[in-house]
PDB file of N, CA and C in Angstrom:
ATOM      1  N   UNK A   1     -50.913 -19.124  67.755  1.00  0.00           N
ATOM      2  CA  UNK A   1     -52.191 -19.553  68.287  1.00  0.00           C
ATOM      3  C   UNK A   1     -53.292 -19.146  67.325  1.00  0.00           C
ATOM      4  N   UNK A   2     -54.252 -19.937  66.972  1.00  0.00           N
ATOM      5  CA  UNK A   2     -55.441 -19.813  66.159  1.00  0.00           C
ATOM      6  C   UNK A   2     -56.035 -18.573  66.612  1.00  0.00           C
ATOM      7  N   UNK A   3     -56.693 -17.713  65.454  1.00  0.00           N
ATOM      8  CA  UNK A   3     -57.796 -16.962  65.912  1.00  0.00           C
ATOM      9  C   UNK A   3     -59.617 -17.661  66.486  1.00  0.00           C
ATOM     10  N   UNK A   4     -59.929 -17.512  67.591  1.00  0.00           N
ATOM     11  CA  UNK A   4     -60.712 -18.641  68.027  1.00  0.00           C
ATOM     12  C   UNK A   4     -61.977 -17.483  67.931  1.00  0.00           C
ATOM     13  N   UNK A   5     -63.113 -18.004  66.652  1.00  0.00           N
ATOM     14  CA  UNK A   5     -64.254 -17.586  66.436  1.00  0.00           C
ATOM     15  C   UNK A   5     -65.313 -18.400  67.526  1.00  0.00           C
ATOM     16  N   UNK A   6     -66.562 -17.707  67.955  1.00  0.00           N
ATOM     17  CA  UNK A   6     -67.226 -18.695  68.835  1.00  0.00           C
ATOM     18  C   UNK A   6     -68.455 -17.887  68.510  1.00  0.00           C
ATOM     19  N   UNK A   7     -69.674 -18.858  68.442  1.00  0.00           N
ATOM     20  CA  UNK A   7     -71.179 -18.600  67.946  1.00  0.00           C
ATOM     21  C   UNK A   7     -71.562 -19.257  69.126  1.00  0.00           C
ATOM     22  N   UNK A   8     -71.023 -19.591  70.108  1.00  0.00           N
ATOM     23  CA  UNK A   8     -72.265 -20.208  70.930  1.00  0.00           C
ATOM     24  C   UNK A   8     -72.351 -19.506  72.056  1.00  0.00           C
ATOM     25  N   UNK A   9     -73.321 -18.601  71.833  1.00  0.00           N
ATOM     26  CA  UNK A   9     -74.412 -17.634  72.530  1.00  0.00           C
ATOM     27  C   UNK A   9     -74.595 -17.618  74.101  1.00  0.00           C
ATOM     28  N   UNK A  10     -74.726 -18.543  74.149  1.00  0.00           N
ATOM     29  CA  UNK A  10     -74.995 -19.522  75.608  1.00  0.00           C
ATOM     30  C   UNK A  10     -74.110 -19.674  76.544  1.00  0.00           C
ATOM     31  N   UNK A  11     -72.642 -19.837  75.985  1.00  0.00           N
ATOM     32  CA  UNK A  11     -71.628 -20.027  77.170  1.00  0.00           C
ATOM     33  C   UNK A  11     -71.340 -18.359  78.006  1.00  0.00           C
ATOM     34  N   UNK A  12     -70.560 -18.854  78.722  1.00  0.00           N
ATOM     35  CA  UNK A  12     -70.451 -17.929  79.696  1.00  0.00           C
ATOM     36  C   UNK A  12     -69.234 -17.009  78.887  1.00  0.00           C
ATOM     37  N   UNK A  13     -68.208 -17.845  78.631  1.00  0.00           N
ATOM     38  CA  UNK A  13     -66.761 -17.357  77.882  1.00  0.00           C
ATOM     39  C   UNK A  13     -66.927 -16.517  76.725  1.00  0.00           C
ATOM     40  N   UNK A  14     -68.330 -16.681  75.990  1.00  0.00           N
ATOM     41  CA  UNK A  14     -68.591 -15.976  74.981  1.00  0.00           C
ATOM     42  C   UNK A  14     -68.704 -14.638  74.912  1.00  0.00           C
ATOM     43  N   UNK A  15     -67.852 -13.302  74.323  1.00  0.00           N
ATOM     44  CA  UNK A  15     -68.391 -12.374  74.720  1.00  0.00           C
ATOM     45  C   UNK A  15     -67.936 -11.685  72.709  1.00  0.00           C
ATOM     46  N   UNK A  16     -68.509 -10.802  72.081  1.00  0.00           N
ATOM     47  CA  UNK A  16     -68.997 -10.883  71.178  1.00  0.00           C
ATOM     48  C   UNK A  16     -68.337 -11.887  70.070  1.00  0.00           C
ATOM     49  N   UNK A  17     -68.934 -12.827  70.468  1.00  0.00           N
ATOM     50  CA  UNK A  17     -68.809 -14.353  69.490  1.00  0.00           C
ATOM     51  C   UNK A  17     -67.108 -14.607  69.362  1.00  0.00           C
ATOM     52  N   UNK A  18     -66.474 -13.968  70.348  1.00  0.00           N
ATOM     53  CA  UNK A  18     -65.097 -14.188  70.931  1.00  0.00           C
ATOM     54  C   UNK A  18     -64.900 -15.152  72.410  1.00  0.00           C
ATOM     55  N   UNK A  19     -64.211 -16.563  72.294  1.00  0.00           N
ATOM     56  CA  UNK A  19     -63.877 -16.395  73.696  1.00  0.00           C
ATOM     57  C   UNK A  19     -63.216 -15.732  74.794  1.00  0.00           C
ATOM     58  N   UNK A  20     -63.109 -15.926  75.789  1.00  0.00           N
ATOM     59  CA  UNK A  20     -62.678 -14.665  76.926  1.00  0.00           C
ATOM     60  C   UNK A  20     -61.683 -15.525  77.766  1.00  0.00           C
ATOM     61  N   UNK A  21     -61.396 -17.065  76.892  1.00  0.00           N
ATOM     62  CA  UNK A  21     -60.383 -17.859  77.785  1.00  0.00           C
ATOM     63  C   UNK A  21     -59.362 -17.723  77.082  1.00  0.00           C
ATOM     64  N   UNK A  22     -58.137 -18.119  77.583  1.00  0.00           N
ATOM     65  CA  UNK A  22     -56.868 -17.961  76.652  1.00  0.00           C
ATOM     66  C   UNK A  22     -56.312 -19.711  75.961  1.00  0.00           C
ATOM     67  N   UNK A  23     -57.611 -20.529  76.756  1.00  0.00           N
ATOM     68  CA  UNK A  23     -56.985 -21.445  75.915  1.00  0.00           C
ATOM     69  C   UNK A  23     -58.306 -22.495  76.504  1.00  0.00           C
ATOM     70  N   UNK A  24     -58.890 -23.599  75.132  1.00  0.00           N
ATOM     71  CA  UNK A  24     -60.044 -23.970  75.200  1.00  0.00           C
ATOM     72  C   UNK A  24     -59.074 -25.171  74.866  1.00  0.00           C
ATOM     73  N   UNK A  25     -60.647 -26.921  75.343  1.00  0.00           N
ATOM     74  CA  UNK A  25     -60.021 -27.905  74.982  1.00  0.00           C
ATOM     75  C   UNK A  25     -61.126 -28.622  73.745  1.00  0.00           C
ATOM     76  N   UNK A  26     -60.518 -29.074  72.783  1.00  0.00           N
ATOM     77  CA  UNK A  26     -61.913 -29.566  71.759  1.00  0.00           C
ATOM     78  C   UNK A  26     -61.497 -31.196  72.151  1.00  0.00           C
ATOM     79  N   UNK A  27     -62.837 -32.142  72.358  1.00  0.00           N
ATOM     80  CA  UNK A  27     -62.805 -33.009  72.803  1.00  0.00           C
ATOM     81  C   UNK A  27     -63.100 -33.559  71.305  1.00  0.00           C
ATOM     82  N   UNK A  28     -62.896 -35.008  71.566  1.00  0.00           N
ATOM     83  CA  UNK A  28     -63.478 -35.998  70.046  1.00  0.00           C
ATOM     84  C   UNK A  28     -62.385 -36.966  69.109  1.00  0.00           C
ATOM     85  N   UNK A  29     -61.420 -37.619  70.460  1.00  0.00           N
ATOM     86  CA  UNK A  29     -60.697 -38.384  69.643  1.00  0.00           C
ATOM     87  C   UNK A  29     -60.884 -39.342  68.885  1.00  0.00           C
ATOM     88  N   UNK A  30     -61.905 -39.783  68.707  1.00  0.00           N
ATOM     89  CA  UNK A  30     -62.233 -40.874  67.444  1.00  0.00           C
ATOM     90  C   UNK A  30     -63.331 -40.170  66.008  1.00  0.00           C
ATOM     91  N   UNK A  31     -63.250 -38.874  66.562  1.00  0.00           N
ATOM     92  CA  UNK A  31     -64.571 -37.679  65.670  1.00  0.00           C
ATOM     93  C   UNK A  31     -63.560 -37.984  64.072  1.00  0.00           C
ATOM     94  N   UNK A  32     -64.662 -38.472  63.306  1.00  0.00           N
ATOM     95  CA  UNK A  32     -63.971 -38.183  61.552  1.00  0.00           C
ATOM     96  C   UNK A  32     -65.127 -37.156  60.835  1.00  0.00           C
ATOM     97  N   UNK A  33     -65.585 -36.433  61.488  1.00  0.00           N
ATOM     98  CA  UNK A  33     -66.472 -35.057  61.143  1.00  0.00           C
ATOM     99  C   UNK A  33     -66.836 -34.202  62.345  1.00  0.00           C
ATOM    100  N   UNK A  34     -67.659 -33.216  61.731  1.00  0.00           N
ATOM    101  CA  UNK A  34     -67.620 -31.957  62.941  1.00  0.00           C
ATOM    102  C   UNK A  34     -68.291 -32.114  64.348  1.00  0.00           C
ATOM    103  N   UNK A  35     -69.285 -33.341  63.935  1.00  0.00           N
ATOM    104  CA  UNK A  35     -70.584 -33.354  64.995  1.00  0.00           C
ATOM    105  C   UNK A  35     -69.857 -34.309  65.690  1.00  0.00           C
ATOM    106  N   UNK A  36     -68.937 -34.979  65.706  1.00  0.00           N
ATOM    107  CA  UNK A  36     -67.907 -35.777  66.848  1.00  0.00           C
ATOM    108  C   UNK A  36     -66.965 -35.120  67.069  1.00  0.00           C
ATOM    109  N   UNK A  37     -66.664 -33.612  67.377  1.00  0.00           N
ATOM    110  CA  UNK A  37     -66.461 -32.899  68.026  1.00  0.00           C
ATOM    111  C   UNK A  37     -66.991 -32.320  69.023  1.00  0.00           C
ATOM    112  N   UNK A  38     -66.471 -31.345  70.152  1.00  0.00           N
ATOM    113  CA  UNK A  38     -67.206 -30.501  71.108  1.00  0.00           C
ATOM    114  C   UNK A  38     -66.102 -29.871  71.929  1.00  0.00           C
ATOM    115  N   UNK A  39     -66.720 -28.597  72.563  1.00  0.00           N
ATOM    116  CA  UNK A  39     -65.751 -27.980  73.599  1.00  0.00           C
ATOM    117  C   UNK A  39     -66.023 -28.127  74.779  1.00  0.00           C
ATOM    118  N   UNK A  40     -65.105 -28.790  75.241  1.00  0.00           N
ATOM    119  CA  UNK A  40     -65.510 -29.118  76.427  1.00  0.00           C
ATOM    120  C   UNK A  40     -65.092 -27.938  77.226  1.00  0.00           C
ATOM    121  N   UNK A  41     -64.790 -26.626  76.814  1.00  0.00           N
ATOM    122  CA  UNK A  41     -64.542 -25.826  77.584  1.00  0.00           C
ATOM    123  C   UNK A  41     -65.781 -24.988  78.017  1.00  0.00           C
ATOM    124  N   UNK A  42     -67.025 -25.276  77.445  1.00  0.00           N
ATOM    125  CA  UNK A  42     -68.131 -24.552  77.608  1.00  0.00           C
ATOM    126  C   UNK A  42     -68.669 -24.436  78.931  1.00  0.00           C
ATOM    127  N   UNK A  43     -69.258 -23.766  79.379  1.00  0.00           N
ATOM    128  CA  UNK A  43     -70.125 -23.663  80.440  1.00  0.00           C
ATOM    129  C   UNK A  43     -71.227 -22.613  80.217  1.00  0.00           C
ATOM    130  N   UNK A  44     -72.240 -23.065  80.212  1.00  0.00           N
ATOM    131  CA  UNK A  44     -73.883 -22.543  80.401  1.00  0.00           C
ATOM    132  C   UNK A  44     -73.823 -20.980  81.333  1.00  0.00           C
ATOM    133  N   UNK A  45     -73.865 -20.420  80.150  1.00  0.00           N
ATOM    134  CA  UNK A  45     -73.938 -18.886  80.962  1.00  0.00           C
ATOM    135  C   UNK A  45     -75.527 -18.669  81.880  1.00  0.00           C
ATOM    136  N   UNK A  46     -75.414 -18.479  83.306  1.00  0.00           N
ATOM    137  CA  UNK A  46     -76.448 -18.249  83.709  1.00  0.00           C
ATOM    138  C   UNK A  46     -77.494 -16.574  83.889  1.00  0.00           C
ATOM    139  N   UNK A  47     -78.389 -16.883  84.092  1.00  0.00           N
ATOM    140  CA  UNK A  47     -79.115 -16.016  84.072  1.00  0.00           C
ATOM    141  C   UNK A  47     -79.687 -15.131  82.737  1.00  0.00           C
ATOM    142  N   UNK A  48     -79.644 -14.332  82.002  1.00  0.00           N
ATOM    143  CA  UNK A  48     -80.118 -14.193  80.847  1.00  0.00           C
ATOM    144  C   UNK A  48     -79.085 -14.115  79.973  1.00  0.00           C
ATOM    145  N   UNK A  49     -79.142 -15.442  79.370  1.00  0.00           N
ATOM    146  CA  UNK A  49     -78.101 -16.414  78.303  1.00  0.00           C
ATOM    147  C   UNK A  49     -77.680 -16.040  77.029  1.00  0.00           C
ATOM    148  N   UNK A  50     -78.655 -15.016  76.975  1.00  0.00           N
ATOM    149  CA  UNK A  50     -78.759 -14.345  75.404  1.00  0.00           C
ATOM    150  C   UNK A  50     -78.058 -12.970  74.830  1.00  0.00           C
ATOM    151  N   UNK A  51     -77.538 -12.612  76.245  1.00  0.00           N
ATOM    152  CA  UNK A  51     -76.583 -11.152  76.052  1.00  0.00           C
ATOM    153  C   UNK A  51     -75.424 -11.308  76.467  1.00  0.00           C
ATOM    154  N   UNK A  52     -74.367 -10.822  75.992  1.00  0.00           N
ATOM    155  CA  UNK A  52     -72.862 -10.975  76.305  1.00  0.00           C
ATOM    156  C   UNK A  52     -72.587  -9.729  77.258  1.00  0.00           C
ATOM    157  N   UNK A  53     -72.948 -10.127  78.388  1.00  0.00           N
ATOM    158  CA  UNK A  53     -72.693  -9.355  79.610  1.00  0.00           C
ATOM    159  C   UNK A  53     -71.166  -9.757  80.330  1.00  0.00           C
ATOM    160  N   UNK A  54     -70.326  -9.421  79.809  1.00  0.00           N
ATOM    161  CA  UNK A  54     -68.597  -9.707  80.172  1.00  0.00           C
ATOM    162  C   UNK A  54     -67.745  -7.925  80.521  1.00  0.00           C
ATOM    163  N   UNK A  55     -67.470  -8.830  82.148  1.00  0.00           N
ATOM    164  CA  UNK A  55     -66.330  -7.856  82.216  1.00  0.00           C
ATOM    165  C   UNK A  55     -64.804  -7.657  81.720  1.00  0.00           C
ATOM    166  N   UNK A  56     -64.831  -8.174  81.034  1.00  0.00           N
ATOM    167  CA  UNK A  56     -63.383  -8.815  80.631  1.00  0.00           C
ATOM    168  C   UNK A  56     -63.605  -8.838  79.394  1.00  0.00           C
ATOM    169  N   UNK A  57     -61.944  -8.478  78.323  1.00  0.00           N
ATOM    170  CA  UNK A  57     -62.113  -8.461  77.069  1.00  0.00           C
ATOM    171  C   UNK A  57     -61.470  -9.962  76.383  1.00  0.00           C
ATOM    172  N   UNK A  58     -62.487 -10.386  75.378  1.00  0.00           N
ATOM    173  CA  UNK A  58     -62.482 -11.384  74.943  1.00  0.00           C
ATOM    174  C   UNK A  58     -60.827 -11.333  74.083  1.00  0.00           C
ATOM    175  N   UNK A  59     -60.365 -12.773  73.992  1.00  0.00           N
ATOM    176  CA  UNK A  59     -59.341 -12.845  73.496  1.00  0.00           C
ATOM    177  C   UNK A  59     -59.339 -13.194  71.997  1.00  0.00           C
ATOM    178  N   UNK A  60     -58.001 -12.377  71.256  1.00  0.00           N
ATOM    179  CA  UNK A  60     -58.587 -12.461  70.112  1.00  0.00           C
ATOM    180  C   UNK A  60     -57.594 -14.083  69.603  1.00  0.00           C
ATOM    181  N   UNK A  61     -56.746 -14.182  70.011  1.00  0.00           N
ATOM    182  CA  UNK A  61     -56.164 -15.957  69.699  1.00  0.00           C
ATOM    183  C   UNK A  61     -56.257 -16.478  71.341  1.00  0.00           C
ATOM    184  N   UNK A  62     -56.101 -17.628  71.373  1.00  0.00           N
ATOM    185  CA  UNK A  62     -56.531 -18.565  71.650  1.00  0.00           C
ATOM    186  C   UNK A  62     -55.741 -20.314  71.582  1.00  0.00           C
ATOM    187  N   UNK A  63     -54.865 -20.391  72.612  1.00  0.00           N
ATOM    188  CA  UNK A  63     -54.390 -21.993  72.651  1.00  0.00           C
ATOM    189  C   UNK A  63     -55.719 -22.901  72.669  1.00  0.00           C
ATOM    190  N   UNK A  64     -55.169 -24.067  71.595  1.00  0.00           N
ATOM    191  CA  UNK A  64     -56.247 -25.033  71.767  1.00  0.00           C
ATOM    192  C   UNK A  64     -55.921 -26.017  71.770  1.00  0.00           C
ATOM    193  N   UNK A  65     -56.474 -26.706  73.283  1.00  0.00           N
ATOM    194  CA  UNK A  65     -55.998 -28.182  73.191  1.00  0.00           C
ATOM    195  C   UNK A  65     -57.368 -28.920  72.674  1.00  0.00           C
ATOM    196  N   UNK A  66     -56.249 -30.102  71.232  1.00  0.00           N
ATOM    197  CA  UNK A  66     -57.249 -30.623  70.676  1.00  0.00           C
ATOM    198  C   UNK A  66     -57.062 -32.065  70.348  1.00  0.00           C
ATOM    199  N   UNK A  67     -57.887 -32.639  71.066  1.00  0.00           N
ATOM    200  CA  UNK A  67     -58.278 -34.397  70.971  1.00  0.00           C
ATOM    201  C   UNK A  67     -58.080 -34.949  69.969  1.00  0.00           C
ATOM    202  N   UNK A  68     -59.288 -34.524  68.951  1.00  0.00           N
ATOM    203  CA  UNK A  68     -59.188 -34.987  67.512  1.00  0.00           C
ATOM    204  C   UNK A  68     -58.159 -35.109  66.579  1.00  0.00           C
ATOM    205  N   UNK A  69     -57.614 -36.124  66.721  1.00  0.00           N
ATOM    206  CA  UNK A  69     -56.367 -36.468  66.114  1.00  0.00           C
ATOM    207  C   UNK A  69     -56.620 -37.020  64.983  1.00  0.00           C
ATOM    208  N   UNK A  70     -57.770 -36.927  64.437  1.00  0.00           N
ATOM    209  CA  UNK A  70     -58.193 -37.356  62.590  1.00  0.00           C
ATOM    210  C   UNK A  70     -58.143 -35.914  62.026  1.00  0.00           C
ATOM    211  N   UNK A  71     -57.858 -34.692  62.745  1.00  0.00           N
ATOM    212  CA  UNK A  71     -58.103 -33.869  62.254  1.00  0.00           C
ATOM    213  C   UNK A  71     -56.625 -33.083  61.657  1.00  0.00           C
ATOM    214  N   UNK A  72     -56.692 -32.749  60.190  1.00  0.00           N
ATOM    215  CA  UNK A  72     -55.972 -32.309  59.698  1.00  0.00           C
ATOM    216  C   UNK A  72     -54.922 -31.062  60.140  1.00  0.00           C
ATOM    217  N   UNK A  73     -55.545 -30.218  61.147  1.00  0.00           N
ATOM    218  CA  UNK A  73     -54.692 -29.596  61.771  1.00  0.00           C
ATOM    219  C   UNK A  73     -55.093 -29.416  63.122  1.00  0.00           C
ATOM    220  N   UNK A  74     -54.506 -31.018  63.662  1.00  0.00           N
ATOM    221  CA  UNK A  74     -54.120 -31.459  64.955  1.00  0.00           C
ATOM    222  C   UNK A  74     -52.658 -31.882  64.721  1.00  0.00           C
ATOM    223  N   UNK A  75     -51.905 -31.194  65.390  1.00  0.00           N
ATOM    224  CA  UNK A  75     -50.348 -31.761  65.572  1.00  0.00           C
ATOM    225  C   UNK A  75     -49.715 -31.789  67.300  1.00  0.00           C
ATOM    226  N   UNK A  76     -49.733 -33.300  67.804  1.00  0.00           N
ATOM    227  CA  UNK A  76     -49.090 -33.072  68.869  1.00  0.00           C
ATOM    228  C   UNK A  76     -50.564 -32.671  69.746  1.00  0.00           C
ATOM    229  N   UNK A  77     -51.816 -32.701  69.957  1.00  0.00           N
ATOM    230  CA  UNK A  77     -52.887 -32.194  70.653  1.00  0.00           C
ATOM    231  C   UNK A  77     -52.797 -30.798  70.835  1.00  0.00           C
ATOM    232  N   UNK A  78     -52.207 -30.221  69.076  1.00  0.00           N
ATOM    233  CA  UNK A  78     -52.819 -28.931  69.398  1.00  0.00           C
ATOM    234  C   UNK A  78     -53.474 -28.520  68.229  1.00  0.00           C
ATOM    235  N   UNK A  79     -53.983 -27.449  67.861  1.00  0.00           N
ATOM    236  CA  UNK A  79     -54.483 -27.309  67.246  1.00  0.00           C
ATOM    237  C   UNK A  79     -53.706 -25.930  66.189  1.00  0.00           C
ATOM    238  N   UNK A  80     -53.207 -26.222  64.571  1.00  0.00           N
ATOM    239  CA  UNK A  80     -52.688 -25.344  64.301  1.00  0.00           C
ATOM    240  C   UNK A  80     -53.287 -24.442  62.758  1.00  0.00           C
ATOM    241  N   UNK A  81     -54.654 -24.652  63.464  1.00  0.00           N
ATOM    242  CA  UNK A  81     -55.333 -24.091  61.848  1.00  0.00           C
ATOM    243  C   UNK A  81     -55.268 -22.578  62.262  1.00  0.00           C
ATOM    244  N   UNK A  82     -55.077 -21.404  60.953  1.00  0.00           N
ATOM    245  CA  UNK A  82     -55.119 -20.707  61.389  1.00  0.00           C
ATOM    246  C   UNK A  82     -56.283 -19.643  62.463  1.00  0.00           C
ATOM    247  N   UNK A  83     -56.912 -19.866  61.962  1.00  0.00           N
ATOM    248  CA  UNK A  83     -58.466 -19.590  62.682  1.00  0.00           C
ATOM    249  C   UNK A  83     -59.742 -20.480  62.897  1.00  0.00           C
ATOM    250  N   UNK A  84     -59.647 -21.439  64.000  1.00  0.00           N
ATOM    251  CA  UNK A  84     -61.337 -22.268  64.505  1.00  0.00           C
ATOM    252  C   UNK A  84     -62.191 -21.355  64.588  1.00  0.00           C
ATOM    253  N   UNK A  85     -63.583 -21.939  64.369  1.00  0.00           N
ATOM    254  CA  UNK A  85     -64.558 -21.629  64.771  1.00  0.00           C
ATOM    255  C   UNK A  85     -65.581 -22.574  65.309  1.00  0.00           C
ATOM    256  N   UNK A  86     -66.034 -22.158  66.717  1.00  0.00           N
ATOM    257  CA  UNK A  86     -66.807 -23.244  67.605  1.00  0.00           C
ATOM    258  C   UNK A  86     -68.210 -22.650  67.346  1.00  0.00           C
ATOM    259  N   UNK A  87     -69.293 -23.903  67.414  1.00  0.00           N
ATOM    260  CA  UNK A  87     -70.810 -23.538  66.890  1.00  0.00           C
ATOM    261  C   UNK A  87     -71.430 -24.176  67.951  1.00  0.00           C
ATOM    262  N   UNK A  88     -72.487 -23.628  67.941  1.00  0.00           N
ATOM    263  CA  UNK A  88     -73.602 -24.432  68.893  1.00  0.00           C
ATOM    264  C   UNK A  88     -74.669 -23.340  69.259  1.00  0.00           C
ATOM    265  N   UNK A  89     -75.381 -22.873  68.764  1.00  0.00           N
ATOM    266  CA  UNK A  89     -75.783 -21.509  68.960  1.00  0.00           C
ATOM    267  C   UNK A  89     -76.331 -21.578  70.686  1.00  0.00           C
ATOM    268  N   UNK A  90     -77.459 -22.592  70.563  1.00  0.00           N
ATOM    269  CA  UNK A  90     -78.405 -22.568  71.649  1.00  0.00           C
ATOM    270  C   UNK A  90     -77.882 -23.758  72.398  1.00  0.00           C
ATOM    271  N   UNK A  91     -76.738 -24.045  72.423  1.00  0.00           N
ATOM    272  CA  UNK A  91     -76.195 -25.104  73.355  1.00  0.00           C
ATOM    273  C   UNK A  91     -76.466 -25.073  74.739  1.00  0.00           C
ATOM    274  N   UNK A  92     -76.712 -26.060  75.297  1.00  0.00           N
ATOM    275  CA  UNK A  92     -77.457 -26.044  76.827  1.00  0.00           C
ATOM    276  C   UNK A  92     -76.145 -26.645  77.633  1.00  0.00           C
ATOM    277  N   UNK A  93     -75.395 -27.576  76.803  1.00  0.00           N
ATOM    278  CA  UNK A  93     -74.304 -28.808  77.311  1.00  0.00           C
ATOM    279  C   UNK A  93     -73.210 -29.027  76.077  1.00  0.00           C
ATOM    280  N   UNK A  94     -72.306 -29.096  76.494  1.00  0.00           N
ATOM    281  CA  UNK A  94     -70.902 -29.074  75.958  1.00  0.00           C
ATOM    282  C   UNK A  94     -71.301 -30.251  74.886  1.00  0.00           C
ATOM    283  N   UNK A  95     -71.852 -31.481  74.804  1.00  0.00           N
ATOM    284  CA  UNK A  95     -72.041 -31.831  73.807  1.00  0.00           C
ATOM    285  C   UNK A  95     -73.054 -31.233  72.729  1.00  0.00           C
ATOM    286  N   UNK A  96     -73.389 -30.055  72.797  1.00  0.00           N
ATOM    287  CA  UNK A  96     -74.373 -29.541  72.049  1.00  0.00           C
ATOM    288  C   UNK A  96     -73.163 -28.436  71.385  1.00  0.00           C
ATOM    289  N   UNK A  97     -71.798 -28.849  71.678  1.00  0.00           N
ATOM    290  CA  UNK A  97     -71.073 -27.596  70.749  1.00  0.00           C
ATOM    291  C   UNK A  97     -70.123 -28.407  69.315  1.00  0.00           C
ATOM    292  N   UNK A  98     -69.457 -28.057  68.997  1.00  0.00           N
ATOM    293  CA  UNK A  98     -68.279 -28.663  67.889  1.00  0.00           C
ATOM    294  C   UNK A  98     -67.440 -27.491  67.062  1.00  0.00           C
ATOM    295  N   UNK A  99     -66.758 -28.280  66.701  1.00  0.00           N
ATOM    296  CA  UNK A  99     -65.340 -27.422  65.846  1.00  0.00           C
ATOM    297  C   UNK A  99     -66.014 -27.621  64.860  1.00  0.00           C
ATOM    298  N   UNK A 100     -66.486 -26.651  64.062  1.00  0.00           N
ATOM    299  CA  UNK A 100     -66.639 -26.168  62.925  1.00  0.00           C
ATOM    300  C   UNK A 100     -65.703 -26.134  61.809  1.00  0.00           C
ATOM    301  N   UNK A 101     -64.217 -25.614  62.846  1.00  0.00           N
ATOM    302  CA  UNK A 101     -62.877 -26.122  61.545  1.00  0.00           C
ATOM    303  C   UNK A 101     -62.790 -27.784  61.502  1.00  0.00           C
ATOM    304  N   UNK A 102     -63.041 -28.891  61.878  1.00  0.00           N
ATOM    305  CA  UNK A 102     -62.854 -29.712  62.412  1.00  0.00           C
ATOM    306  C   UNK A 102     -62.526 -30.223  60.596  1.00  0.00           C
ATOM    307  N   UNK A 103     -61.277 -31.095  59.671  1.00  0.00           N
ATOM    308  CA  UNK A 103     -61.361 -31.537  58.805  1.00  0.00           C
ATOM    309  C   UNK A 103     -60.218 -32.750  58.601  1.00  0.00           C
ATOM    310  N   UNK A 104     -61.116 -33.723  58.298  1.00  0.00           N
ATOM    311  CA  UNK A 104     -60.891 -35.296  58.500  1.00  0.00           C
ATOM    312  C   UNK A 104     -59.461 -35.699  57.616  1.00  0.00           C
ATOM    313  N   UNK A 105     -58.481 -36.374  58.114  1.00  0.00           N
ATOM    314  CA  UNK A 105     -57.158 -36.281  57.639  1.00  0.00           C
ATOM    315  C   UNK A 105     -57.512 -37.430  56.460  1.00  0.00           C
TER     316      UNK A 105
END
């Protein structure tokens, strides 16, 4: 399983720029670059968005189911790069995120 880096600040799953799920989905089956990507696993952390207030320890790999099948390491809808990284700093909505590893076959 990938090591799954995450910069987006905002989600709830985020806890120091680690997710806290054991397995995320990257949406974007027709994406031939990064910005036609996204995680649709995000959700809008509420209340003050800007601190990683988690009881739970973030995971350091990470299953990823992944759409983007232009992408060089998509095999089978998964994802086998060794380490993603998801961006979106100030993302409000799952289309405001993307795979950062995301690279066009």
């Amino acid at each position: 399983m990938p090591i799954l880096e995450c910069s987006v600040k905002t989600c709830t799953h985020n806890a120091d720029n680690k997710c806290q799920l054991d397995s995320i989905k990257i949406e974007g089956r027709s994406a031939e670059s990064t910005d036609g990507t996204l995680c649709s696993s995000f959700k809008l952390r509420k209340g003050d968005s800007f601190s990683n207030k988690c009881e739970c320890s973030p995971s350091e790999r990470s299953e990823i189911v992944c759409e983007a099948v232009k992408c060089t390491y998509n095999a089978d809808l998964k994802c086998h790069a060794q380490s993603i990284d998801v961006c979106g700093r100030n993302a409000c909505v799952s289309g405001e995120t993307e795979c950062a590893t995301f690279k066009c076959k």
